[in-house]
PDB file of N, CA and C in Angstrom:
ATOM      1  N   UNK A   1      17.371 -50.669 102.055  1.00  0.00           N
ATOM      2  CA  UNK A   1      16.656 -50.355 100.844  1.00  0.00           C
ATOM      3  C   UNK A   1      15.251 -50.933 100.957  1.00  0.00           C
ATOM      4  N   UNK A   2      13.995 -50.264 100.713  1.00  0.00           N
ATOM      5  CA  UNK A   2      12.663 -50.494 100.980  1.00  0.00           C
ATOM      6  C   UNK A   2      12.602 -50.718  99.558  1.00  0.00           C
ATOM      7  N   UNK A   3      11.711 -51.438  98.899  1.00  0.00           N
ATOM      8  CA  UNK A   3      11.351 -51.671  97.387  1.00  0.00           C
ATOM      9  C   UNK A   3       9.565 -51.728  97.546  1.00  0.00           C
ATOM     10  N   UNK A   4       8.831 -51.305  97.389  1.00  0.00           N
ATOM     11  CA  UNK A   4       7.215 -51.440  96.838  1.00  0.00           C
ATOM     12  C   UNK A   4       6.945 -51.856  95.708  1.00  0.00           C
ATOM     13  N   UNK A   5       6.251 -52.539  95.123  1.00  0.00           N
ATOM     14  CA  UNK A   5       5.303 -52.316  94.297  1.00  0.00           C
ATOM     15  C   UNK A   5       3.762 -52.395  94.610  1.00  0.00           C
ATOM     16  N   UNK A   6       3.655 -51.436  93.800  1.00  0.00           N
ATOM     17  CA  UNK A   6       1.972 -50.714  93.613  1.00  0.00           C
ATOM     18  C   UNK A   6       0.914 -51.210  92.459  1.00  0.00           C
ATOM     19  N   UNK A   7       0.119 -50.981  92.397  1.00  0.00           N
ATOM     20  CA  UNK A   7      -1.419 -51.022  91.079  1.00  0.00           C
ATOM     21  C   UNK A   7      -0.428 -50.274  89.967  1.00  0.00           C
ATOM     22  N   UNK A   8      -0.822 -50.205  88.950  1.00  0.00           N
ATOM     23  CA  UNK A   8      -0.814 -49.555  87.987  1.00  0.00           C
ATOM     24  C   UNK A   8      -1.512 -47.893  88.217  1.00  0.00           C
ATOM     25  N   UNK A   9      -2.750 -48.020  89.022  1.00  0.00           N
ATOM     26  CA  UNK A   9      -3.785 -47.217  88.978  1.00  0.00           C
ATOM     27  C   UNK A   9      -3.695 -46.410  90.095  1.00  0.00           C
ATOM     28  N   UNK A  10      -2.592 -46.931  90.815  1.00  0.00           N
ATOM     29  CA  UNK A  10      -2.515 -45.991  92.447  1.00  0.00           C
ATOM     30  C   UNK A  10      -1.845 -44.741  92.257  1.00  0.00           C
ATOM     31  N   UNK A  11      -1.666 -43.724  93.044  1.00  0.00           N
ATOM     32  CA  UNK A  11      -1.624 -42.633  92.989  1.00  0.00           C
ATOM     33  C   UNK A  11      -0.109 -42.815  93.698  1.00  0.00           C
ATOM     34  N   UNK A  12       0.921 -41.769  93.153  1.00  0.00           N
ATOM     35  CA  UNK A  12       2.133 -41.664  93.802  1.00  0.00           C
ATOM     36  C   UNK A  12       2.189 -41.893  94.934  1.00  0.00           C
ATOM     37  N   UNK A  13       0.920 -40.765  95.665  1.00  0.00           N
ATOM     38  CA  UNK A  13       0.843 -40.540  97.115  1.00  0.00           C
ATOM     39  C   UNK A  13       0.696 -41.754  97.667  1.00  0.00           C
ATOM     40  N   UNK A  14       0.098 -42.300  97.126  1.00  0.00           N
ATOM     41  CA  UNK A  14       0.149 -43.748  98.509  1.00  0.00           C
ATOM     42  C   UNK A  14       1.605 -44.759  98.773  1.00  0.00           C
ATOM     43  N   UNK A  15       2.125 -44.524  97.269  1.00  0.00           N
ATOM     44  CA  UNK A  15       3.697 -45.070  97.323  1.00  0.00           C
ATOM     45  C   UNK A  15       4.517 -44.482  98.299  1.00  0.00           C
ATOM     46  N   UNK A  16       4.455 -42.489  98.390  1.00  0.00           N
ATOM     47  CA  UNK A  16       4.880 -42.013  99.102  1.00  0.00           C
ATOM     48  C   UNK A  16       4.956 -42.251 100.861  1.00  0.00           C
ATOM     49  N   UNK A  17       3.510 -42.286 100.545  1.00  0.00           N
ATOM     50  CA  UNK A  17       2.755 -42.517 102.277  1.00  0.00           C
ATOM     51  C   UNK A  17       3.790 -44.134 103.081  1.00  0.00           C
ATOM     52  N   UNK A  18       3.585 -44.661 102.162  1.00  0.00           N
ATOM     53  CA  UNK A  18       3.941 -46.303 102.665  1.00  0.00           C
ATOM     54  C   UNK A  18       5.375 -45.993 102.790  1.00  0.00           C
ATOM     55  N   UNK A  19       6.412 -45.103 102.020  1.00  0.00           N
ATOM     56  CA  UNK A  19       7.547 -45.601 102.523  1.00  0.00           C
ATOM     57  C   UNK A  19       8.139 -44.574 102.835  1.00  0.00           C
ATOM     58  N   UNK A  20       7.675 -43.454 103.659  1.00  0.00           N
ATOM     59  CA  UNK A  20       8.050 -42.487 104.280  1.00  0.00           C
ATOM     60  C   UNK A  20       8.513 -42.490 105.570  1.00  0.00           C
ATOM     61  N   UNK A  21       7.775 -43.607 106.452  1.00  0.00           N
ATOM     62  CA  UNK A  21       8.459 -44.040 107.640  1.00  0.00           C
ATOM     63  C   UNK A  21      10.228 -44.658 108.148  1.00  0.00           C
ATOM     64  N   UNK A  22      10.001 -45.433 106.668  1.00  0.00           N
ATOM     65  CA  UNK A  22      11.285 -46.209 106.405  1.00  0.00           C
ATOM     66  C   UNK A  22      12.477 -45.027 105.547  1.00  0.00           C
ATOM     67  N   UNK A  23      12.455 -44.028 105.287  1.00  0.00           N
ATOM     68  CA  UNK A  23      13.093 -43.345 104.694  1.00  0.00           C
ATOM     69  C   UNK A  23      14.738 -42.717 105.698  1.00  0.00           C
ATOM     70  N   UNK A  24      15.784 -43.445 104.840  1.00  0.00           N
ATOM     71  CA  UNK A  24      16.683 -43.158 105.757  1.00  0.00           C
ATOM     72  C   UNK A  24      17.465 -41.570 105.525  1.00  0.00           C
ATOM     73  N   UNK A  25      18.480 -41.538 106.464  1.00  0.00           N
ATOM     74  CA  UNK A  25      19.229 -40.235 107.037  1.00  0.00           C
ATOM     75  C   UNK A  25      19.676 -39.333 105.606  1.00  0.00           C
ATOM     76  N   UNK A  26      19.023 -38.952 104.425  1.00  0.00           N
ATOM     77  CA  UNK A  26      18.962 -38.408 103.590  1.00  0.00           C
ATOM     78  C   UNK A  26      18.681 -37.441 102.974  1.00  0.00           C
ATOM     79  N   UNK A  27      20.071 -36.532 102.900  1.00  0.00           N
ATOM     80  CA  UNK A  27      19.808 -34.693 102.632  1.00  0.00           C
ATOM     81  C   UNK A  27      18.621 -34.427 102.212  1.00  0.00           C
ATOM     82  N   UNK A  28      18.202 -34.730 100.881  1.00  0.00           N
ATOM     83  CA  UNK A  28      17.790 -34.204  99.817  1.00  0.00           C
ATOM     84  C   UNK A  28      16.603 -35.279  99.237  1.00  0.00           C
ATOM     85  N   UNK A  29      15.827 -35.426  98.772  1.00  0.00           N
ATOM     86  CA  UNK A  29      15.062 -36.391  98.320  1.00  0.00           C
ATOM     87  C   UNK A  29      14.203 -35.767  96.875  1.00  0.00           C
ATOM     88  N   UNK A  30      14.828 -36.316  95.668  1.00  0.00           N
ATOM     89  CA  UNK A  30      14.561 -35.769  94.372  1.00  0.00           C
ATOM     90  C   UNK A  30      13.150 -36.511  93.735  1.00  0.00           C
ATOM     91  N   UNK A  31      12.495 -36.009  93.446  1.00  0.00           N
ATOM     92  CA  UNK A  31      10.901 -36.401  92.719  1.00  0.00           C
ATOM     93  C   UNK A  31      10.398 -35.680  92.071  1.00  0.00           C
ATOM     94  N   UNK A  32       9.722 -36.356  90.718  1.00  0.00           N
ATOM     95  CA  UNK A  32       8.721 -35.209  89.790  1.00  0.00           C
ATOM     96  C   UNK A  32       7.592 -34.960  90.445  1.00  0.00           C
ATOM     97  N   UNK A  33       6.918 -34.017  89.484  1.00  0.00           N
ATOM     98  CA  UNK A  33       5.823 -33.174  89.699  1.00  0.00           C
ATOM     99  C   UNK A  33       4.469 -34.127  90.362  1.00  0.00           C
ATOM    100  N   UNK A  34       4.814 -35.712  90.296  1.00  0.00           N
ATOM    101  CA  UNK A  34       3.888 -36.328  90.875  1.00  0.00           C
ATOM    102  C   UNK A  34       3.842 -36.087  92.394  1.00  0.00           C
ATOM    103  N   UNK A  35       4.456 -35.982  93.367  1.00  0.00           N
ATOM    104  CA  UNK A  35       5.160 -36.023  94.385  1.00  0.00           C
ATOM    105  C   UNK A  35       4.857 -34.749  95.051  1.00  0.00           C
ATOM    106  N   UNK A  36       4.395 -33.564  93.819  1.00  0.00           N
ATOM    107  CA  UNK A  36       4.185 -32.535  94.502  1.00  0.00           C
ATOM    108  C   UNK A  36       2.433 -32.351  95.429  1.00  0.00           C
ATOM    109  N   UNK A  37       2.781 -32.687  96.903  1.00  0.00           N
ATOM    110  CA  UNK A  37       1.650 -32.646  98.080  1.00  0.00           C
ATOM    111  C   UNK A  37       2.619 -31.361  99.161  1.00  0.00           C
ATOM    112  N   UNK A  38       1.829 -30.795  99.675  1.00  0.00           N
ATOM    113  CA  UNK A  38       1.530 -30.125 100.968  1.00  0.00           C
ATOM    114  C   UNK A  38       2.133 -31.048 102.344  1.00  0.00           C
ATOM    115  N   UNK A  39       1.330 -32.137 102.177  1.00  0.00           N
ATOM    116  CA  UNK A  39       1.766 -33.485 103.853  1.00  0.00           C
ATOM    117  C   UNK A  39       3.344 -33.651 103.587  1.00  0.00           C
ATOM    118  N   UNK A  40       3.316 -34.286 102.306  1.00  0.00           N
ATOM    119  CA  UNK A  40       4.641 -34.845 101.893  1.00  0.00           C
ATOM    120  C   UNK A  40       5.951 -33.742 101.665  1.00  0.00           C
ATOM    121  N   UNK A  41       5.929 -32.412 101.490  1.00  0.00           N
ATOM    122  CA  UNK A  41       6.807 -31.588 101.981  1.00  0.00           C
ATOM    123  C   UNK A  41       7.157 -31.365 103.470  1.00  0.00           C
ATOM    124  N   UNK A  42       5.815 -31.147 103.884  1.00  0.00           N
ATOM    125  CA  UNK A  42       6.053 -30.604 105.263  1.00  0.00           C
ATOM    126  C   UNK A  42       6.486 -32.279 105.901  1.00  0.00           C
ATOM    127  N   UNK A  43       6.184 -33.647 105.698  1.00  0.00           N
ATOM    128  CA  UNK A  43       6.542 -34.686 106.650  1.00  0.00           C
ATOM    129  C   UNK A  43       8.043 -34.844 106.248  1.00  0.00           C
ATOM    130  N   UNK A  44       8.238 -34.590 104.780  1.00  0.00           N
ATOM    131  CA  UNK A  44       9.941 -34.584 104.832  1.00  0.00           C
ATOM    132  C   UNK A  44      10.805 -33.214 105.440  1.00  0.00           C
ATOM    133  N   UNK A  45      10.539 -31.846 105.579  1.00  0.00           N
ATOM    134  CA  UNK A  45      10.915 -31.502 105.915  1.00  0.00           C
ATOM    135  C   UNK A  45      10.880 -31.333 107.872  1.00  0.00           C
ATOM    136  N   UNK A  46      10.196 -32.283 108.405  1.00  0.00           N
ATOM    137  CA  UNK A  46       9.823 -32.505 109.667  1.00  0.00           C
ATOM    138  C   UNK A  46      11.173 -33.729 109.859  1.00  0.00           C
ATOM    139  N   UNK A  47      11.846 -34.264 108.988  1.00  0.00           N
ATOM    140  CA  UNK A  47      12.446 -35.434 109.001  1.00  0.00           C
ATOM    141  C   UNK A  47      13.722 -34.617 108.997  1.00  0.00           C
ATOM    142  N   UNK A  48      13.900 -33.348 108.193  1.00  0.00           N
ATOM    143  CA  UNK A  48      15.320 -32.814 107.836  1.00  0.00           C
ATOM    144  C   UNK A  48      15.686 -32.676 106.533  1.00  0.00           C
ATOM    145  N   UNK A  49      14.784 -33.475 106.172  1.00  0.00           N
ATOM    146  CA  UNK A  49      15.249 -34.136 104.434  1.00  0.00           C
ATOM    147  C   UNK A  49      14.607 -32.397 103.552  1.00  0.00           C
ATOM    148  N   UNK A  50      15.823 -32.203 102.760  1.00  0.00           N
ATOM    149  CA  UNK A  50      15.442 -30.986 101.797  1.00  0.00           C
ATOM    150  C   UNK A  50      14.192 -31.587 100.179  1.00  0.00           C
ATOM    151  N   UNK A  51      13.386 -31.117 100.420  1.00  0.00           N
ATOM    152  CA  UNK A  51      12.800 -32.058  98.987  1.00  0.00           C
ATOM    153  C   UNK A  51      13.192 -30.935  97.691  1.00  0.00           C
ATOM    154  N   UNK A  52      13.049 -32.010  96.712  1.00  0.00           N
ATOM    155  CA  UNK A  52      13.894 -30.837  95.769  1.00  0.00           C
ATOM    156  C   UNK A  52      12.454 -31.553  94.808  1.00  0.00           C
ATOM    157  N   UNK A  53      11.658 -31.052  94.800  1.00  0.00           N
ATOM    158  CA  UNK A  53      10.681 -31.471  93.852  1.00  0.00           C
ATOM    159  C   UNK A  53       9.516 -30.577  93.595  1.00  0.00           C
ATOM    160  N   UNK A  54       9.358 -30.293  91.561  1.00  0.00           N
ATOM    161  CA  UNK A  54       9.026 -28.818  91.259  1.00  0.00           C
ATOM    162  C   UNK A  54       7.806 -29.047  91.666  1.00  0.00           C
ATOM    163  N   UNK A  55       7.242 -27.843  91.803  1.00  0.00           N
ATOM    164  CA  UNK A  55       5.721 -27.198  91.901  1.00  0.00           C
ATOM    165  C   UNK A  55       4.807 -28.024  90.759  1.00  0.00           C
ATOM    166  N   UNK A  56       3.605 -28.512  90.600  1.00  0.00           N
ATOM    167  CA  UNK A  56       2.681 -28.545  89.965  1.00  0.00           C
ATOM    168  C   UNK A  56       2.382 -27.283  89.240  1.00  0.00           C
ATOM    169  N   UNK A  57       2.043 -27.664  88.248  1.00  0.00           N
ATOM    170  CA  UNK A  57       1.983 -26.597  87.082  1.00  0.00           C
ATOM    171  C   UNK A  57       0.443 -25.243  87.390  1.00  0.00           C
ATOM    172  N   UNK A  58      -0.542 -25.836  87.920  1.00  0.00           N
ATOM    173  CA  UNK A  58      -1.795 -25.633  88.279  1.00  0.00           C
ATOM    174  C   UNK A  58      -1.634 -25.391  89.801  1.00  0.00           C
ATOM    175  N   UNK A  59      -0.145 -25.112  90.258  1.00  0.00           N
ATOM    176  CA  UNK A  59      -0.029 -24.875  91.648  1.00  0.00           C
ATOM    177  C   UNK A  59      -0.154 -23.184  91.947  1.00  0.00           C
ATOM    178  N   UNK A  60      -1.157 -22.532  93.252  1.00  0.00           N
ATOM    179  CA  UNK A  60      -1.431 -21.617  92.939  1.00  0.00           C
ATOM    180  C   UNK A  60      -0.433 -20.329  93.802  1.00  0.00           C
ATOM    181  N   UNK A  61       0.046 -21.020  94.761  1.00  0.00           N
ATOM    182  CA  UNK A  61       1.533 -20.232  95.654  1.00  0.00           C
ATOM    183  C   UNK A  61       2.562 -21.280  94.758  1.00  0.00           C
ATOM    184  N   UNK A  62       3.581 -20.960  93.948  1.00  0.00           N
ATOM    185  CA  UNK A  62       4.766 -21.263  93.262  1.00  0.00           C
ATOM    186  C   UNK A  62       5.751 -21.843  94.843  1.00  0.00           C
ATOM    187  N   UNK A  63       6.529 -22.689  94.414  1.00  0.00           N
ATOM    188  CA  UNK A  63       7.277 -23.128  95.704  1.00  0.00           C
ATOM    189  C   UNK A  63       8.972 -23.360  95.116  1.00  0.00           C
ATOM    190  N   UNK A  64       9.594 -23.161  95.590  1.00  0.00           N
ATOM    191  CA  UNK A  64      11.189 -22.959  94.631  1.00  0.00           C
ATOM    192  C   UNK A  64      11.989 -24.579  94.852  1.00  0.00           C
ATOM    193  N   UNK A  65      12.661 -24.795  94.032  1.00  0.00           N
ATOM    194  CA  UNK A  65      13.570 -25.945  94.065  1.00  0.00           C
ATOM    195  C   UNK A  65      14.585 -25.627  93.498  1.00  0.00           C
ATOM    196  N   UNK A  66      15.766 -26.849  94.104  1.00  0.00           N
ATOM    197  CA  UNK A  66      17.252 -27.032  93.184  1.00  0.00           C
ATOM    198  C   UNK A  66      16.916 -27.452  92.115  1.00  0.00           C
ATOM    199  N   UNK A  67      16.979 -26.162  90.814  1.00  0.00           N
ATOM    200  CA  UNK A  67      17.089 -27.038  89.262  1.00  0.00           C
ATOM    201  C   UNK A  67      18.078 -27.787  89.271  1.00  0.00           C
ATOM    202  N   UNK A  68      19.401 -27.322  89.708  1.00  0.00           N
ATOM    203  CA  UNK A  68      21.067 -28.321  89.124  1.00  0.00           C
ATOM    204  C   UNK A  68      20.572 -29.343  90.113  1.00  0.00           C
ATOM    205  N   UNK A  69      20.487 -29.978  90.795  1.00  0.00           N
ATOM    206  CA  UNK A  69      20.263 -30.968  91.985  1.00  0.00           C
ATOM    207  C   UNK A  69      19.162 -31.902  90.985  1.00  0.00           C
ATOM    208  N   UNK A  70      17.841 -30.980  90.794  1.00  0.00           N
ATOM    209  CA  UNK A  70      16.858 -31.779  90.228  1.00  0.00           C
ATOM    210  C   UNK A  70      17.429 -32.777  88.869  1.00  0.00           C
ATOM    211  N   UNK A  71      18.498 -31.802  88.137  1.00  0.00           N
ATOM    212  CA  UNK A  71      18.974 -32.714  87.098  1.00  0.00           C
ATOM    213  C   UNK A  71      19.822 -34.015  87.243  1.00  0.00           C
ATOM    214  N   UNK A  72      19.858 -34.594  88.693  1.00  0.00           N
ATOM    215  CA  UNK A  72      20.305 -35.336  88.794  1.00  0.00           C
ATOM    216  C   UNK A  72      19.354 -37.095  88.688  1.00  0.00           C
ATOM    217  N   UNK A  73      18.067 -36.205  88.385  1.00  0.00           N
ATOM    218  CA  UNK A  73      16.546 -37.404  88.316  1.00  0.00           C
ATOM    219  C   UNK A  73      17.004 -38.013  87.398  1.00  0.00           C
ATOM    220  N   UNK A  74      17.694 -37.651  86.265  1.00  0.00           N
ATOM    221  CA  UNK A  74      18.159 -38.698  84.804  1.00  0.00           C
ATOM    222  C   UNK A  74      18.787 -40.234  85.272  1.00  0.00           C
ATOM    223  N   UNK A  75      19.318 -39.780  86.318  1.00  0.00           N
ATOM    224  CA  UNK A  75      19.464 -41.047  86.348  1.00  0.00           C
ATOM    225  C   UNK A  75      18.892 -42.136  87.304  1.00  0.00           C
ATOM    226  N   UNK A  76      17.435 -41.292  87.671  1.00  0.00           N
ATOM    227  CA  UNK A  76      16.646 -42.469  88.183  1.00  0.00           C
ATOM    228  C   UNK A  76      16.142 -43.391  86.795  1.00  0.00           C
ATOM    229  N   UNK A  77      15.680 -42.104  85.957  1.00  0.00           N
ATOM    230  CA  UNK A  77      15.270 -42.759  84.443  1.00  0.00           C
ATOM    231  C   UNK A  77      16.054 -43.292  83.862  1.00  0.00           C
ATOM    232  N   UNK A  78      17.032 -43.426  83.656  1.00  0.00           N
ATOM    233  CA  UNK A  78      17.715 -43.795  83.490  1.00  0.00           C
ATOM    234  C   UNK A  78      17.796 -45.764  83.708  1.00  0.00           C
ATOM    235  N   UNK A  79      17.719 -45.882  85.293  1.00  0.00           N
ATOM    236  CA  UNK A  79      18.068 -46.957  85.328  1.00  0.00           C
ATOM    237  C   UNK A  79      16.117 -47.916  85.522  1.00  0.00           C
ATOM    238  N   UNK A  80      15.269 -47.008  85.217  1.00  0.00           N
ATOM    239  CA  UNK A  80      14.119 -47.952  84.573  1.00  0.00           C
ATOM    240  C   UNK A  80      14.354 -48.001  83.513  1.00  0.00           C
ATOM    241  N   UNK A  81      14.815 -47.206  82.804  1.00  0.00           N
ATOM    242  CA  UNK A  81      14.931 -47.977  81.252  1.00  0.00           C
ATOM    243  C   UNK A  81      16.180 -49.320  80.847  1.00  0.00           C
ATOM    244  N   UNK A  82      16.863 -48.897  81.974  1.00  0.00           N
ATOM    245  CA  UNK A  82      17.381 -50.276  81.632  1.00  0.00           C
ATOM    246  C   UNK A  82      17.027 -51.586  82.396  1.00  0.00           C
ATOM    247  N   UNK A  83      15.922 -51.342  83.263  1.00  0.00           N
ATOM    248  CA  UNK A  83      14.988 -52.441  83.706  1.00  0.00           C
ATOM    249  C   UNK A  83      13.831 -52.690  83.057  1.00  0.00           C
ATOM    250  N   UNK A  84      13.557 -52.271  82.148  1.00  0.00           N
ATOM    251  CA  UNK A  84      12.600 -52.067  80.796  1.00  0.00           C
ATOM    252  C   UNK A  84      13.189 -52.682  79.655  1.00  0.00           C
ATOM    253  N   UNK A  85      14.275 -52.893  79.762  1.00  0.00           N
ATOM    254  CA  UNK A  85      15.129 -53.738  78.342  1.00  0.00           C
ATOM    255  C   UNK A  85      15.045 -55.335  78.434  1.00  0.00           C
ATOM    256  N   UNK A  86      14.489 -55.696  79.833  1.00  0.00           N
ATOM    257  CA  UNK A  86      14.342 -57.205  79.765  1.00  0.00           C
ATOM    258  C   UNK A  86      12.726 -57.269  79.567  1.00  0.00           C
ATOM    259  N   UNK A  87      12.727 -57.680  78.752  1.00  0.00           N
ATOM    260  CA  UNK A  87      11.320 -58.153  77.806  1.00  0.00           C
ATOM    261  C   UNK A  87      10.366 -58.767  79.135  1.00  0.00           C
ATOM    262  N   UNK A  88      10.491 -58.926  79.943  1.00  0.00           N
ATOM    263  CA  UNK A  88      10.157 -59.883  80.888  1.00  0.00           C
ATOM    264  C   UNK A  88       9.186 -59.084  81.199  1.00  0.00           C
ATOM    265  N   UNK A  89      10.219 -57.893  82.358  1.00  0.00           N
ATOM    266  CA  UNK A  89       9.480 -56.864  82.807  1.00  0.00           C
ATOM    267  C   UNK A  89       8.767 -56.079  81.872  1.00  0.00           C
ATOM    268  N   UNK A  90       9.657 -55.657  80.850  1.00  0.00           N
ATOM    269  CA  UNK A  90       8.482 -54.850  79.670  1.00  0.00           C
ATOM    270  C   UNK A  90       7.052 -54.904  79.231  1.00  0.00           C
ATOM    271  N   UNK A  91       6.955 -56.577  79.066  1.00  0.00           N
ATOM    272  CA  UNK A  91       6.102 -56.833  78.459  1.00  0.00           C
ATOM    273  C   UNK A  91       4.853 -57.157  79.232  1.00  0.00           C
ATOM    274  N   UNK A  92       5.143 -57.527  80.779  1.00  0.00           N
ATOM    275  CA  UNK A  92       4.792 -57.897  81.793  1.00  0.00           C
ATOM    276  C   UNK A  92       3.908 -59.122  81.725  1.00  0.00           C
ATOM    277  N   UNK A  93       5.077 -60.462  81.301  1.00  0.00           N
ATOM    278  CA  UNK A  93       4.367 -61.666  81.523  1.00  0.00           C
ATOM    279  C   UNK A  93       3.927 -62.357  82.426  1.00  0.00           C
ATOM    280  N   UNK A  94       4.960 -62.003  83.473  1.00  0.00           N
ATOM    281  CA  UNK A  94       4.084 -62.115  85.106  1.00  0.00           C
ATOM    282  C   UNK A  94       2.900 -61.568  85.020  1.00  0.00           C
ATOM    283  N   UNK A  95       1.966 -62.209  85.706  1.00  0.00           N
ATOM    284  CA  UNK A  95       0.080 -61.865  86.016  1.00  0.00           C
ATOM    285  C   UNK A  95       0.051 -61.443  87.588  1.00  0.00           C
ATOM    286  N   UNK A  96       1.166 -62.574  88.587  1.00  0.00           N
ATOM    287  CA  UNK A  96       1.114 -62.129  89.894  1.00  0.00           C
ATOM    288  C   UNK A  96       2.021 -61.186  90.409  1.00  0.00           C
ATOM    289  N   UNK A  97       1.877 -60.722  91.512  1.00  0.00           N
ATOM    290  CA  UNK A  97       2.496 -59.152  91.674  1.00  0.00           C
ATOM    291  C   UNK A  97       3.871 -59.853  92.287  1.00  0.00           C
ATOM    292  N   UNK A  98       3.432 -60.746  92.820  1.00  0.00           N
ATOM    293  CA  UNK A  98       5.194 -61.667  93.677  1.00  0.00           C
ATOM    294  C   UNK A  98       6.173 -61.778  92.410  1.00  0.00           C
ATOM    295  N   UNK A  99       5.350 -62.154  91.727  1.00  0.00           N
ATOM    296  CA  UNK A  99       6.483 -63.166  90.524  1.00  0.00           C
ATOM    297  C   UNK A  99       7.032 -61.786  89.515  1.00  0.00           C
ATOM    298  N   UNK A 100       6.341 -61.329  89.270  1.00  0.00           N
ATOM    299  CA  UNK A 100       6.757 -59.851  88.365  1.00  0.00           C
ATOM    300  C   UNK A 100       7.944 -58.764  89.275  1.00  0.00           C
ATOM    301  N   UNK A 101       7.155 -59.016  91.030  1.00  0.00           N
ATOM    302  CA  UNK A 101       8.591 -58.071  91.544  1.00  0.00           C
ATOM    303  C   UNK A 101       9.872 -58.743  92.085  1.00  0.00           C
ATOM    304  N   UNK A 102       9.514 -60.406  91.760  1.00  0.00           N
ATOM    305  CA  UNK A 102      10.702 -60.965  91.748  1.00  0.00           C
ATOM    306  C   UNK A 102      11.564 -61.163  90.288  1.00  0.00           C
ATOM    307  N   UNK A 103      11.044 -60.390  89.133  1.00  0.00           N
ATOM    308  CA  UNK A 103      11.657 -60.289  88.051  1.00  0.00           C
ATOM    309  C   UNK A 103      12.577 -58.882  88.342  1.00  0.00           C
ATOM    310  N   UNK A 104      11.763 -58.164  88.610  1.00  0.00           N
ATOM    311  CA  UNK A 104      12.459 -56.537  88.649  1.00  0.00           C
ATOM    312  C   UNK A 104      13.543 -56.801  90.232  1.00  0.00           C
ATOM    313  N   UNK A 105      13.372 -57.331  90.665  1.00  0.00           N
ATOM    314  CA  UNK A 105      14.705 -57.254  91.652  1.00  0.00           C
ATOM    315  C   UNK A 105      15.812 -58.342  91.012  1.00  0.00           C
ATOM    316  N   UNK A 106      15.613 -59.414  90.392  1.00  0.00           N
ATOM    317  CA  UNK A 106      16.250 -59.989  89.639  1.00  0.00           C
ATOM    318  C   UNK A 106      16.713 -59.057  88.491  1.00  0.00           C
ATOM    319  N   UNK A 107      16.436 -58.362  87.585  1.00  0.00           N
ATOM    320  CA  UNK A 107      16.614 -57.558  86.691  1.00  0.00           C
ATOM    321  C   UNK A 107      17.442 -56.600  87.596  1.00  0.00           C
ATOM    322  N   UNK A 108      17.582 -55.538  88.717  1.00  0.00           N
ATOM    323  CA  UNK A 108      18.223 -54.711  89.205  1.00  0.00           C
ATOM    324  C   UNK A 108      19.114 -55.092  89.475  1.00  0.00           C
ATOM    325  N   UNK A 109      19.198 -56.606  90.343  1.00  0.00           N
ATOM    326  CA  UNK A 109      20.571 -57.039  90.801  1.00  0.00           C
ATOM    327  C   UNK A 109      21.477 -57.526  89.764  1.00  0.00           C
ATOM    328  N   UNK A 110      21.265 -57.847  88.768  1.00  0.00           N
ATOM    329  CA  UNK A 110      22.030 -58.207  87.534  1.00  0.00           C
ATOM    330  C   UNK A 110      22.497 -57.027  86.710  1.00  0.00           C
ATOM    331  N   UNK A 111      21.753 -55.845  86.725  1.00  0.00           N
ATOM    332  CA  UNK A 111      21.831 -54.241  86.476  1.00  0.00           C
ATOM    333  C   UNK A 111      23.245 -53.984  86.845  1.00  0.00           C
ATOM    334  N   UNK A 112      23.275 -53.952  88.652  1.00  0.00           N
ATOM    335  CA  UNK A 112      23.686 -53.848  89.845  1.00  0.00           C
ATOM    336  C   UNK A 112      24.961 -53.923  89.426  1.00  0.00           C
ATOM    337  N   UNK A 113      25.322 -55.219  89.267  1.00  0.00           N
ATOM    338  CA  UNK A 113      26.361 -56.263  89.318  1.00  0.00           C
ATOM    339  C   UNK A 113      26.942 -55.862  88.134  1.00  0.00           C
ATOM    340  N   UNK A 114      26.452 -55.804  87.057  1.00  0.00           N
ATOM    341  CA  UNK A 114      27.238 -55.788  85.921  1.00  0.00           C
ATOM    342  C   UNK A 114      27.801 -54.504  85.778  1.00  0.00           C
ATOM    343  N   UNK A 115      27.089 -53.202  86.161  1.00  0.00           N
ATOM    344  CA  UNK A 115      27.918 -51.896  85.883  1.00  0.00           C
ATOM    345  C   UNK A 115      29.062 -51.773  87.070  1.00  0.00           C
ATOM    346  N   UNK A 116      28.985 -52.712  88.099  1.00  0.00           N
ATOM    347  CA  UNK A 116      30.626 -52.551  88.621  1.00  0.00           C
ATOM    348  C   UNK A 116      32.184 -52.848  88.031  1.00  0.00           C
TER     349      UNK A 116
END
């Protein structure tokens, strides 16, 4: 499992870029409309990986995806909102980027643990 954190202000793509190397043996790889690039289709589908992620709205060749597949993103949202319920991370009293992404991996692994 690769974990990043980014700026506030950075662009998907560079999240993408950084952990595309590390991306393991994985059918399918589900993402919103942020996600939708040209490199980043063609480097996942150079990998094998099916991307299931819609077209940009202002996109001018339409490109097709799994809707039923895509509905399975709920529960990425899903589990930020329940890493959003500790006031910690919410509110973001951490100032340094160490100490704030050692809250959110603290917050996941307690996530983790408890829905088993």
């Amino acid at each position: 499992m690769h974990l990043l954190l980014t700026a506030g202000h950075t662009s998907d793509y560079t999240g993408a870029r950084c952990l595309l190397p590390h991306l393991s043996n994985a059918k399918h790889l589900i993402a919103d409309r942020g996600y939708d690039a040209n490199w980043l289709i063609t480097a996942l589908k150079q990998r094998g990986v099916k991307p299931c992620i819609p077209p940009r709205k202002n996109r001018k060749t339409r490109r097709g995806y799994n809707k039923t597949l895509y509905k399975q993103r709920h529960n990425i949202e899903i589990m930020f909102g329940r890493i959003k319920d500790w006031r910690r991370i919410a509110m973001r009293y951490d100032r340094c980027a160490h100490t704030f992404f050692s809250a959110i991996c603290l917050a996941a692994t307690v996530i983790f643990y408890l829905k088993e």
